[in-house]
C-alpha atoms as a PDB file:
ATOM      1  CA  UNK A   1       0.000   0.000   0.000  1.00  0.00           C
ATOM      2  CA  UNK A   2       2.937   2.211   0.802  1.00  0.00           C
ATOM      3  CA  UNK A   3       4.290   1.926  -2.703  1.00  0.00           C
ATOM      4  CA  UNK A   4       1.149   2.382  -4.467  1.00  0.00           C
ATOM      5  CA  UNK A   5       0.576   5.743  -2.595  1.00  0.00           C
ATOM      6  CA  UNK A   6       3.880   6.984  -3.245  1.00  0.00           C
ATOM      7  CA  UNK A   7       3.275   6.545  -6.729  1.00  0.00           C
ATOM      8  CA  UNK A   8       0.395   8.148  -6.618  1.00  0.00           C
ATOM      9  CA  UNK A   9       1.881  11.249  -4.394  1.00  0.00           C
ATOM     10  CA  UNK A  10       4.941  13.047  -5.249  1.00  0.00           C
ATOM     11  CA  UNK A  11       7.100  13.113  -2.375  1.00  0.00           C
ATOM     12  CA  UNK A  12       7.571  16.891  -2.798  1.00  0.00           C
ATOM     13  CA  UNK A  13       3.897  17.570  -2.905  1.00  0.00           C
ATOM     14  CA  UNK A  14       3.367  16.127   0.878  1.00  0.00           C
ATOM     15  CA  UNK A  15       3.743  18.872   3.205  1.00  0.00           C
ATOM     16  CA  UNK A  16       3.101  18.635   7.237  1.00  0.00           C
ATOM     17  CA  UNK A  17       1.817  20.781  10.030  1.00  0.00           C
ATOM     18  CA  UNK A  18      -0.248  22.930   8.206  1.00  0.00           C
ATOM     19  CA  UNK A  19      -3.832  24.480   9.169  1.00  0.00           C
ATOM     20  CA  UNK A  20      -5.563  21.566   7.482  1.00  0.00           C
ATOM     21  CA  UNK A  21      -4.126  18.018   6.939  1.00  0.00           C
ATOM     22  CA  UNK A  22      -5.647  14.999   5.462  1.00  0.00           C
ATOM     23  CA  UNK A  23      -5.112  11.720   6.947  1.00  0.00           C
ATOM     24  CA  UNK A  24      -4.578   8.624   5.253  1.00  0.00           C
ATOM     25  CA  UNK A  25      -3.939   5.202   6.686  1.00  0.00           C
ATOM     26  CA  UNK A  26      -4.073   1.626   5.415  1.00  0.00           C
ATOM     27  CA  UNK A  27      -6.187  -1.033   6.010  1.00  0.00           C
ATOM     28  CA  UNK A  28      -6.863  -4.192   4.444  1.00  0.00           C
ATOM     29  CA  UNK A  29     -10.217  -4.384   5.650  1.00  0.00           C
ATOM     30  CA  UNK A  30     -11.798  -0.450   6.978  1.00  0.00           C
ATOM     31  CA  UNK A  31     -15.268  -2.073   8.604  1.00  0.00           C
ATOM     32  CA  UNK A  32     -12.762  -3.335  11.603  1.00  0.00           C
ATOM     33  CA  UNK A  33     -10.256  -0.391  11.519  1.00  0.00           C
ATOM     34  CA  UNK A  34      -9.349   1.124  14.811  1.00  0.00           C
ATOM     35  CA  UNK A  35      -9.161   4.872  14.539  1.00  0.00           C
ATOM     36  CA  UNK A  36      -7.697   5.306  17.904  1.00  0.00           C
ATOM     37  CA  UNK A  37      -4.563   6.860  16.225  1.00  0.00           C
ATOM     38  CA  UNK A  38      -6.101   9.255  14.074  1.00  0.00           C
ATOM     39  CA  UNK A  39      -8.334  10.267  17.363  1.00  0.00           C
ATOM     40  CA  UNK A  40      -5.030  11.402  19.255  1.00  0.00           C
ATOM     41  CA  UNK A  41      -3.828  13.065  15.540  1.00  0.00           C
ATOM     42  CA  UNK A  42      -7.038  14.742  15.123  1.00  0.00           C
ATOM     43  CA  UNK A  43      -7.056  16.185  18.989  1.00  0.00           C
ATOM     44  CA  UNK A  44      -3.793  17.696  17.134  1.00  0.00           C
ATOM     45  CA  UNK A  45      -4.528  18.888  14.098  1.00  0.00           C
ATOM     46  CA  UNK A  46      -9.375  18.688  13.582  1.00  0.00           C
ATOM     47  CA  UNK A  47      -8.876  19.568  10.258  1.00  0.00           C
ATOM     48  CA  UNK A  48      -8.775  17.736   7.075  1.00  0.00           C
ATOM     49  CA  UNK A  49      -9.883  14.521   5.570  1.00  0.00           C
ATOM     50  CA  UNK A  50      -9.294  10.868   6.638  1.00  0.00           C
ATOM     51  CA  UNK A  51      -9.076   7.934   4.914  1.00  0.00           C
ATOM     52  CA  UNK A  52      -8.502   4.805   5.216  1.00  0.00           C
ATOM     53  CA  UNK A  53      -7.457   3.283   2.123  1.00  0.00           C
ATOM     54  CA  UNK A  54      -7.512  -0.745   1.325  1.00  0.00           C
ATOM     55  CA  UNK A  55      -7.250  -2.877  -1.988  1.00  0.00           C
ATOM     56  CA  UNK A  56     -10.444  -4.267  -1.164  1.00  0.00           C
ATOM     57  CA  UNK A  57     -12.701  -1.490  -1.835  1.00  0.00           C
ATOM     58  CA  UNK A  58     -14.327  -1.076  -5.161  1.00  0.00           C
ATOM     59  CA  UNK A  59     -16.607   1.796  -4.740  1.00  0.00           C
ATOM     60  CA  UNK A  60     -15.525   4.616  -2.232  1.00  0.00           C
ATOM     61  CA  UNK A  61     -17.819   4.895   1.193  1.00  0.00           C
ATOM     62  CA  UNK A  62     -18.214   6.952   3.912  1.00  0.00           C
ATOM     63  CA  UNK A  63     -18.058   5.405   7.320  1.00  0.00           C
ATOM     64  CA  UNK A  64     -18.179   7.248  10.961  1.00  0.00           C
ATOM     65  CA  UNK A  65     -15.257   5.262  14.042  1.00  0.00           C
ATOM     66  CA  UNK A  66     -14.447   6.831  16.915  1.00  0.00           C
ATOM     67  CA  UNK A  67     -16.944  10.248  15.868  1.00  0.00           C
ATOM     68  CA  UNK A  68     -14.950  10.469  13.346  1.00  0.00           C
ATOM     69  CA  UNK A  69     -16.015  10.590   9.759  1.00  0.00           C
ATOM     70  CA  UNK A  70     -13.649   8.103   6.933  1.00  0.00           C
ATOM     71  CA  UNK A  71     -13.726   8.160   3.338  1.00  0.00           C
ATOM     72  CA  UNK A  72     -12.713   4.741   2.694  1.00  0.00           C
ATOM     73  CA  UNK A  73     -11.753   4.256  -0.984  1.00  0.00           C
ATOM     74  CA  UNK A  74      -8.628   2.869  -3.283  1.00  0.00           C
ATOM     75  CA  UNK A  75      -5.387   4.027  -4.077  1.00  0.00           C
ATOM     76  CA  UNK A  76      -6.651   5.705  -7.154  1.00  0.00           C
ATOM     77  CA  UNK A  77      -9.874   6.844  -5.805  1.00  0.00           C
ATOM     78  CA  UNK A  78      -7.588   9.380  -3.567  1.00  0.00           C
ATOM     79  CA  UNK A  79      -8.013  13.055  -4.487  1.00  0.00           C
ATOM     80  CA  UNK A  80      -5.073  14.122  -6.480  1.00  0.00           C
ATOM     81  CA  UNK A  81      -3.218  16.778  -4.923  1.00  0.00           C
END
């Protein structure tokens, strides 16, 4: 998954600590990911996106874990930036 993001995202177009960041983590299967991570980030930084990307999703879905709202989609369902 690391690979395919990195081809998707230049590594000079990924900035951090700015007003609004996007999260993205990996899953292999988002119904029984555990957000607890991005619940500390997020007390951090509220703003942005999060998703949680897998190879095993074929259409892109929102889902709500720890009050927080996911976008879980594929690689090249992720917003280009």
């Amino acid at each position: 998954m690391l690979d395919a993001l990195r081809l998707r995202c230049d590594d000079t177009d990924i900035f951090y600590c700015r007003d609004r960041l996007d999260v993205v983590e990996c899953s292999i299967n988002p119904d029984k990911f555990d957000a607890k991570a991005v619940e500390v980030f997020r007390n951090l930084c509220p703003k942005g996106d999060s998703y949680i990307v897998s190879p095993a999703v074929k259409q892109p879905y929102r889902l709500r874990n720890h009050d927080f709202l996911f976008i879980a989609c594929a690689v090249r369902d992720l917003p280009s930036v």
